[in-house]
PDB file of N, CA and C in Angstrom:
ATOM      1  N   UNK A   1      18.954  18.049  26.975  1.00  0.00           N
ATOM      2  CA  UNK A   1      17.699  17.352  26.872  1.00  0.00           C
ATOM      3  C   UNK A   1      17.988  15.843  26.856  1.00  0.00           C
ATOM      4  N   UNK A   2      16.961  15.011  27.941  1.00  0.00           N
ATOM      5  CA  UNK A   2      17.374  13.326  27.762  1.00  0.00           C
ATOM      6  C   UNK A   2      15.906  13.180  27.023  1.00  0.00           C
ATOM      7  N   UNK A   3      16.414  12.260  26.289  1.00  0.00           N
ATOM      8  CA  UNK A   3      15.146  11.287  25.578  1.00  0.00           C
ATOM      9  C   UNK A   3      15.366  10.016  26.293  1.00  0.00           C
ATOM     10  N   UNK A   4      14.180   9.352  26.463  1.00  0.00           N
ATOM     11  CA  UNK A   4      13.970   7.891  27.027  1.00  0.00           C
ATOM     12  C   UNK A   4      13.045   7.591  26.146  1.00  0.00           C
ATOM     13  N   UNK A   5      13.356   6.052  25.399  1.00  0.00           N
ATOM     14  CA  UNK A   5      12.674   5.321  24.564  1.00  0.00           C
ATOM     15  C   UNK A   5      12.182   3.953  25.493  1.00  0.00           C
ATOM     16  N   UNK A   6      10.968   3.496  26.174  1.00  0.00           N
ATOM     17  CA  UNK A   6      10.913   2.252  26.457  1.00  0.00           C
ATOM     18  C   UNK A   6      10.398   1.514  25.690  1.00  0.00           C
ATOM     19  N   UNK A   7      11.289  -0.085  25.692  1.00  0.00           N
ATOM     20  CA  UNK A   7      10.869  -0.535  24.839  1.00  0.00           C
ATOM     21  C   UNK A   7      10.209  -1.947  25.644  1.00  0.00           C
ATOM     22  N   UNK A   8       9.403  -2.949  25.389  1.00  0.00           N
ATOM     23  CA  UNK A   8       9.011  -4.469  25.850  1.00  0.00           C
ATOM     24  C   UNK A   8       9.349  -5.108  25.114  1.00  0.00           C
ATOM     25  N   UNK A   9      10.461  -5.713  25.076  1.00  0.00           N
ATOM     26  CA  UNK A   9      10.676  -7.153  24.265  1.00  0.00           C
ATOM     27  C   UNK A   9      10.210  -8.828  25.001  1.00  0.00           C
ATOM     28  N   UNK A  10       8.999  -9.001  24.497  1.00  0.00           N
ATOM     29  CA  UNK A  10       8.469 -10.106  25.022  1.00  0.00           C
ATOM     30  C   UNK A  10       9.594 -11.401  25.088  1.00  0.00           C
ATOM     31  N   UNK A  11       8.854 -12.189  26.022  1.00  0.00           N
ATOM     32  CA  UNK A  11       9.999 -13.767  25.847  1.00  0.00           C
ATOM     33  C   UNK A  11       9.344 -14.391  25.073  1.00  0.00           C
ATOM     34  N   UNK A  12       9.574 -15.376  23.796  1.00  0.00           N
ATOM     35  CA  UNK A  12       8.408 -16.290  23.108  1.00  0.00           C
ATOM     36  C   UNK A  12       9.700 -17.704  23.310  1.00  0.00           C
ATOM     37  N   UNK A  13       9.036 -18.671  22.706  1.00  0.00           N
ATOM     38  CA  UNK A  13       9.977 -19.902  22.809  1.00  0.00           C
ATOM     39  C   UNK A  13       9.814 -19.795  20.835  1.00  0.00           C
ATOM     40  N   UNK A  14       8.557 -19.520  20.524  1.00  0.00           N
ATOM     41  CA  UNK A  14       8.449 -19.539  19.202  1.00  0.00           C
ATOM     42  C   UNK A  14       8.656 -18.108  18.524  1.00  0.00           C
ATOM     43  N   UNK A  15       9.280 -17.517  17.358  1.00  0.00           N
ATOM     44  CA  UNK A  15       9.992 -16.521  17.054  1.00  0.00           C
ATOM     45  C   UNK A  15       8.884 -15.854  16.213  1.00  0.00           C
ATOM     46  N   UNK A  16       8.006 -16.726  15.524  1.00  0.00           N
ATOM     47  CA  UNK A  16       6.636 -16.491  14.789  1.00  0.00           C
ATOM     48  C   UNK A  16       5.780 -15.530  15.639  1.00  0.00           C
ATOM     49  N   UNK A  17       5.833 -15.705  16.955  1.00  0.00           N
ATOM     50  CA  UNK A  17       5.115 -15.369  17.827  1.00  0.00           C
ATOM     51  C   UNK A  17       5.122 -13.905  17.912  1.00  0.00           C
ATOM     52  N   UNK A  18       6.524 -14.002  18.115  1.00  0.00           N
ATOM     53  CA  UNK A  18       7.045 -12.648  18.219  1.00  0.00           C
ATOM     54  C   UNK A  18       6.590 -11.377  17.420  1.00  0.00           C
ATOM     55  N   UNK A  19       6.417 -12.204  15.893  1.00  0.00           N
ATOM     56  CA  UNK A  19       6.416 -11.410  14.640  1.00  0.00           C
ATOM     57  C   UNK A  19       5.201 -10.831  14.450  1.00  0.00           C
ATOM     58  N   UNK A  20       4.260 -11.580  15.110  1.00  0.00           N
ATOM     59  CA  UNK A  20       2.385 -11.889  15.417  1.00  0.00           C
ATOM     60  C   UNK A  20       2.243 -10.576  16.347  1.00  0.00           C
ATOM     61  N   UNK A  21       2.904 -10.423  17.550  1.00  0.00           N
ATOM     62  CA  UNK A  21       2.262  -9.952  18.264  1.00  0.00           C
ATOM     63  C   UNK A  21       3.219  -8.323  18.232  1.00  0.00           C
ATOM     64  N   UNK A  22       3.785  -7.698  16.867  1.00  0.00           N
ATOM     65  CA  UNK A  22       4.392  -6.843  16.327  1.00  0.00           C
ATOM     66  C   UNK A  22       3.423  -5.813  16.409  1.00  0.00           C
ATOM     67  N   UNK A  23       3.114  -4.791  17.099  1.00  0.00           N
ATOM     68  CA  UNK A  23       3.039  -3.394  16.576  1.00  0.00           C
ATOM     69  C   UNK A  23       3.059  -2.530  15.181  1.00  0.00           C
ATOM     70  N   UNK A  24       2.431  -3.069  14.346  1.00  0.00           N
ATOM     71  CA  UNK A  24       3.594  -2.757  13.172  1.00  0.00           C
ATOM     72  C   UNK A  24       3.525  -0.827  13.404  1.00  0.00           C
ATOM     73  N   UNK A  25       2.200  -0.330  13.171  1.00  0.00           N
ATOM     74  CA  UNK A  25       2.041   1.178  13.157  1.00  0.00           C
ATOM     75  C   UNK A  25       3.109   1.882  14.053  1.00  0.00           C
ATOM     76  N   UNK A  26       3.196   0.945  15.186  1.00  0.00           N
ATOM     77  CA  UNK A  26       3.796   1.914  16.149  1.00  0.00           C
ATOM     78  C   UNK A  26       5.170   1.586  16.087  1.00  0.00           C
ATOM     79  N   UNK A  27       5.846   0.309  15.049  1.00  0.00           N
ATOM     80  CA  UNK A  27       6.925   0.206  15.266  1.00  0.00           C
ATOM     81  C   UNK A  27       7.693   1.506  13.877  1.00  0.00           C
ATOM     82  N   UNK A  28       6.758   1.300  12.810  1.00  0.00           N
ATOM     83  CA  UNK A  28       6.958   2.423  11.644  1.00  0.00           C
ATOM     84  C   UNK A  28       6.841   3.703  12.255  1.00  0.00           C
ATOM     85  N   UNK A  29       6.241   3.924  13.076  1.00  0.00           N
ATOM     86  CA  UNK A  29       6.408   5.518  13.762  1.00  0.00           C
ATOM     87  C   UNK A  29       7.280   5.418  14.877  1.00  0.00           C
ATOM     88  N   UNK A  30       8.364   4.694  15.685  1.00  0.00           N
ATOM     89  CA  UNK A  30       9.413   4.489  15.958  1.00  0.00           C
ATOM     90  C   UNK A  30      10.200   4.857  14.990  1.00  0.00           C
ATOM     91  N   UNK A  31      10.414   4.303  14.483  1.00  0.00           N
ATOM     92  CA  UNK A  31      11.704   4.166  12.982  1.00  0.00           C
ATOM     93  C   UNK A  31      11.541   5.770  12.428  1.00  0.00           C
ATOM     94  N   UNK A  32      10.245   5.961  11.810  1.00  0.00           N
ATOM     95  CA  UNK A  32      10.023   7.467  11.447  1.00  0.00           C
ATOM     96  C   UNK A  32      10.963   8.710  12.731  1.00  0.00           C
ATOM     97  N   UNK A  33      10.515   8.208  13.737  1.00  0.00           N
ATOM     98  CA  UNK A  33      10.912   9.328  14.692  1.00  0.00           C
ATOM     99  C   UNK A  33      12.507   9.361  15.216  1.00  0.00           C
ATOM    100  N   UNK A  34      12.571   8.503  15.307  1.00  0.00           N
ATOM    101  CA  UNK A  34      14.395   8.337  15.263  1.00  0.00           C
ATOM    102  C   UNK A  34      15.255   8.398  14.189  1.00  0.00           C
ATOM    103  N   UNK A  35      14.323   8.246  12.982  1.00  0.00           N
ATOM    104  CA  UNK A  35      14.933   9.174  11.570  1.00  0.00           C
ATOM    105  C   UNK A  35      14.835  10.464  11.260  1.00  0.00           C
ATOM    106  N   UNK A  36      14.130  11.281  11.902  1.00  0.00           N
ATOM    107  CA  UNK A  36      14.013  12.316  12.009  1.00  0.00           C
ATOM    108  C   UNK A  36      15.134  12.828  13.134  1.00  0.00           C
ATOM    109  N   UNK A  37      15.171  12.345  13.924  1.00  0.00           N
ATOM    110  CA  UNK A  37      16.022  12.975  15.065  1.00  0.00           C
ATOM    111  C   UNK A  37      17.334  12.514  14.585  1.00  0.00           C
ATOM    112  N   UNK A  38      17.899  11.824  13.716  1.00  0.00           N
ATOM    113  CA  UNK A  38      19.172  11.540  13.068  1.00  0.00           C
ATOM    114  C   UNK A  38      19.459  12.680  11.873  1.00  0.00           C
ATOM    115  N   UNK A  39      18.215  13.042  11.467  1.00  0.00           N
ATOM    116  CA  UNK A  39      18.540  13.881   9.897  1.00  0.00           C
ATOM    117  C   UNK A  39      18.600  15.110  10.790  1.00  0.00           C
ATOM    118  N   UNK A  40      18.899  15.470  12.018  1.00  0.00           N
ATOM    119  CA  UNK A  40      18.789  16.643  12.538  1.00  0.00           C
ATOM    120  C   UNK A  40      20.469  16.900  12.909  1.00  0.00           C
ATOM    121  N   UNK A  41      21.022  15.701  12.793  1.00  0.00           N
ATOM    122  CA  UNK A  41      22.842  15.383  13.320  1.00  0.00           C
ATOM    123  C   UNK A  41      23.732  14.731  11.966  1.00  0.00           C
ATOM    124  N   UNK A  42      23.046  14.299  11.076  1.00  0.00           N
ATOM    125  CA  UNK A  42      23.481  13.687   9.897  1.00  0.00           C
ATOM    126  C   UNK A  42      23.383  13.965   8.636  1.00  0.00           C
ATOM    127  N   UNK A  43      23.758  13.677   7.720  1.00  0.00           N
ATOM    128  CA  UNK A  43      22.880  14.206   6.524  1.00  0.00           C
ATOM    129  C   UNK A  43      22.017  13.043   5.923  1.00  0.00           C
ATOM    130  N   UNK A  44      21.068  13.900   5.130  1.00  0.00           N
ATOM    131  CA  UNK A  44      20.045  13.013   4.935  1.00  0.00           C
ATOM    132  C   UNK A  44      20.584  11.631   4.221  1.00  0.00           C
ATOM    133  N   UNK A  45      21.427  11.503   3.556  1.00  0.00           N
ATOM    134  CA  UNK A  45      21.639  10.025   2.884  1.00  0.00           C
ATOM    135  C   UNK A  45      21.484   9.374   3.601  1.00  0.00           C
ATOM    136  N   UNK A  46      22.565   9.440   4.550  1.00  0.00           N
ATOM    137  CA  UNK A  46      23.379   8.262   5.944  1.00  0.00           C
ATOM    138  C   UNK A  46      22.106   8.326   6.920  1.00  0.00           C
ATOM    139  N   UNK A  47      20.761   9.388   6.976  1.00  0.00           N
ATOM    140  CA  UNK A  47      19.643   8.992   7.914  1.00  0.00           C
ATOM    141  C   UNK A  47      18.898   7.856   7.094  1.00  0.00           C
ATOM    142  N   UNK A  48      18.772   8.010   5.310  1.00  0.00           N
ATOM    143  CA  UNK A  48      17.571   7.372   4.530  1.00  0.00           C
ATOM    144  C   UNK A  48      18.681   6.007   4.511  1.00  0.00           C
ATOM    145  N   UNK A  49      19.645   5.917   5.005  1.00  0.00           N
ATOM    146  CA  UNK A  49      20.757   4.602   4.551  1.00  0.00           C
ATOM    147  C   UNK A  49      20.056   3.622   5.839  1.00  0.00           C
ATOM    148  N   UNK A  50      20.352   4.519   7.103  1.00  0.00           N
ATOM    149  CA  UNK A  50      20.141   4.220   8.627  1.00  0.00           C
ATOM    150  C   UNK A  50      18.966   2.825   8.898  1.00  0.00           C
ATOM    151  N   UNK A  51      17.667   4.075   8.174  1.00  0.00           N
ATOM    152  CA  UNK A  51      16.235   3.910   8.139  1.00  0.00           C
ATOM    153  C   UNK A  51      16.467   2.256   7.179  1.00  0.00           C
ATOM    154  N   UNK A  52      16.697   2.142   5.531  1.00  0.00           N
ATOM    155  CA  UNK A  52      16.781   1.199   5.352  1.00  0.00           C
ATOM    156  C   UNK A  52      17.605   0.008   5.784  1.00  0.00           C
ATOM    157  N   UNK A  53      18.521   0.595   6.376  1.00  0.00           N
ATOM    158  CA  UNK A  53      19.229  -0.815   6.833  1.00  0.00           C
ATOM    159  C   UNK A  53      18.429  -1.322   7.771  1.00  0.00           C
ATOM    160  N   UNK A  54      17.636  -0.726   8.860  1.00  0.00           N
ATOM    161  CA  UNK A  54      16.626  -1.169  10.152  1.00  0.00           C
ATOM    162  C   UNK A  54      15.580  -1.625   9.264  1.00  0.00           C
ATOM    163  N   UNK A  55      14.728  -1.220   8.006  1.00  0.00           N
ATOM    164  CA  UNK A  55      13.589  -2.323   7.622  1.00  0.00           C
ATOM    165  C   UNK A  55      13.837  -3.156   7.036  1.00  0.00           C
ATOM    166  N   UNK A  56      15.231  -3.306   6.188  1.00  0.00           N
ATOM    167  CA  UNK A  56      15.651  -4.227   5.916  1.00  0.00           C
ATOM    168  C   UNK A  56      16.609  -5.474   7.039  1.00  0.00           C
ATOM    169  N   UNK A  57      16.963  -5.235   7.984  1.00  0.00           N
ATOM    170  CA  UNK A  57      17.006  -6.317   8.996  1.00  0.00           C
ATOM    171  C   UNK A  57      16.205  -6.845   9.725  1.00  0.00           C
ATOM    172  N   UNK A  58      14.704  -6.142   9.426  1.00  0.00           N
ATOM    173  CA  UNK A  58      13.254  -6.574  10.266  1.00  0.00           C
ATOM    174  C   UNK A  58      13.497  -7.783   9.571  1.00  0.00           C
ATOM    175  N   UNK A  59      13.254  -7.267   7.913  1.00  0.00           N
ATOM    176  CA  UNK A  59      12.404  -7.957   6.611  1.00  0.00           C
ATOM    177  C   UNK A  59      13.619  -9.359   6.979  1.00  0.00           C
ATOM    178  N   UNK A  60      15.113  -9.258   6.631  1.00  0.00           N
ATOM    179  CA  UNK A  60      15.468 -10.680   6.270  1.00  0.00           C
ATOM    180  C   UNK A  60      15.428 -11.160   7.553  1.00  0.00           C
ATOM    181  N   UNK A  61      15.163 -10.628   8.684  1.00  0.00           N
ATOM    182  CA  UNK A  61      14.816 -11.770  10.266  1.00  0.00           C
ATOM    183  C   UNK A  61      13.491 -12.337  10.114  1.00  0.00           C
ATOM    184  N   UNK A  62      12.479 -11.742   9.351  1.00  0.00           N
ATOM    185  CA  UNK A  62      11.367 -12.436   9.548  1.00  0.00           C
ATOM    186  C   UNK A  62      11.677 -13.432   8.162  1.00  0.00           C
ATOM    187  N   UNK A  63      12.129 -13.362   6.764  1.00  0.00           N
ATOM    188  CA  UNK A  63      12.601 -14.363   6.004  1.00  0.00           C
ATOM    189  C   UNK A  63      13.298 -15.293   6.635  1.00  0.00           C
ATOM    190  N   UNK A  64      14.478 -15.402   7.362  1.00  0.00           N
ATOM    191  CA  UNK A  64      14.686 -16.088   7.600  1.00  0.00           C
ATOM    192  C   UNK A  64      14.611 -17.232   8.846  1.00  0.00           C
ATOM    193  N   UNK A  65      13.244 -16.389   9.139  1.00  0.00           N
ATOM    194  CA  UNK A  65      12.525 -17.388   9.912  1.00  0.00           C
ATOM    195  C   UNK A  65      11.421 -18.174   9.616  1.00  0.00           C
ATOM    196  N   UNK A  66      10.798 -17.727   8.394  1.00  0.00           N
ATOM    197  CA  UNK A  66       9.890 -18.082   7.664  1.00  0.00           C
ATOM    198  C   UNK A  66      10.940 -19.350   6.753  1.00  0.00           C
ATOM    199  N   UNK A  67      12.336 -19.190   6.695  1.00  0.00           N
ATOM    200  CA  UNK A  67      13.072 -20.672   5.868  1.00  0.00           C
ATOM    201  C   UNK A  67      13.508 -21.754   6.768  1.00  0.00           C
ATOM    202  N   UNK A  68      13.733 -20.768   8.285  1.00  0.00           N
ATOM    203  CA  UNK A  68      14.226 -21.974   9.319  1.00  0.00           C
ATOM    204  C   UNK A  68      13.411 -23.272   9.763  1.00  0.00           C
ATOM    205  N   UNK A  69      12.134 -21.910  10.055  1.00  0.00           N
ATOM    206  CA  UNK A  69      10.965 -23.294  10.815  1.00  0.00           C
ATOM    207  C   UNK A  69      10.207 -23.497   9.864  1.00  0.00           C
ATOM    208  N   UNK A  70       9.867 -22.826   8.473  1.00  0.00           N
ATOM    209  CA  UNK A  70       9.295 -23.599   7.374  1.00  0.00           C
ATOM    210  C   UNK A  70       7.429 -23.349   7.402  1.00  0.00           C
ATOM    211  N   UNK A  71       7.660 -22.431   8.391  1.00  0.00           N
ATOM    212  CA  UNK A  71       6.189 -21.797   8.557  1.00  0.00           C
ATOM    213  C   UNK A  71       5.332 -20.672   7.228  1.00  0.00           C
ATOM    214  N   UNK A  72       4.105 -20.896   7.072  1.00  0.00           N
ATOM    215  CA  UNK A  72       3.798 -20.241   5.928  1.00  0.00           C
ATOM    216  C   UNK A  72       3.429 -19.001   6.386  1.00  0.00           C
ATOM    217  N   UNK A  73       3.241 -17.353   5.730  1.00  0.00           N
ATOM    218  CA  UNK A  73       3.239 -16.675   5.210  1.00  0.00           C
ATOM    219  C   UNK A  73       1.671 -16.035   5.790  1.00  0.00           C
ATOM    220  N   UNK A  74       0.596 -17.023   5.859  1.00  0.00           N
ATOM    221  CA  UNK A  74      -0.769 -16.339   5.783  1.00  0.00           C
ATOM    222  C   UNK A  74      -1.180 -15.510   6.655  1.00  0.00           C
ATOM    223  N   UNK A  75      -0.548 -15.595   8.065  1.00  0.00           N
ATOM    224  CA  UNK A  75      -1.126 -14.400   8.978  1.00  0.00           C
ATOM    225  C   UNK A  75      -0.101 -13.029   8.321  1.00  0.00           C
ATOM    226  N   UNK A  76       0.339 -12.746   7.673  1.00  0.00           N
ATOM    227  CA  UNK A  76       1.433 -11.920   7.518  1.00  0.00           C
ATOM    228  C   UNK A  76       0.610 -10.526   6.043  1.00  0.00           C
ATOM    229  N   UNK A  77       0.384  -9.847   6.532  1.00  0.00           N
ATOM    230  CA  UNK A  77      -0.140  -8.965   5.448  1.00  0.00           C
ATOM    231  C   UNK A  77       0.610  -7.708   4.751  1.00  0.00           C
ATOM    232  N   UNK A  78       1.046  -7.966   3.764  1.00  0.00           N
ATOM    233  CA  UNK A  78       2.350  -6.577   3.412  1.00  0.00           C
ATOM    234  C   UNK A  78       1.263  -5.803   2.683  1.00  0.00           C
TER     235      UNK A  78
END
């Protein structure tokens, strides 16, 4: 069986942009579904390890873009 994932990674000049025009639902049901298809080859720790290391490299790329260019916070809803 092949799986094909396509993905669009837009061009921005601004990185904010990027973060704006995020998917979020569909990027959390990405992540969900490729954690699932890992806990099917792995064991569950190293899938729930997997999963956090990917929302946690979203989270400190968008921190540390929020310290680079010094941009505030308000379009951003957690």
């Amino acid at each position: 069986m092949c799986r094909v994932h396509t993905l669009a990674m837009p061009v921005v000049q601004d990185l904010a942009d990027m973060y704006k025009a995020v998917d979020a639902p569909a990027t959390v049901n990405l992540l969900a579904k490729l954690a699932v298809e890992k806990s099917y080859h792995a064991k569950l720790d190293d899938t729930r390890s997997s999963l956090a290391v990917s929302i946690l490299l979203i989270a400190n790329g968008l921190w540390s873009m929020v310290l680079a260019v010094g941009c505030r916070l308000s379009w951003l809803l957690l």
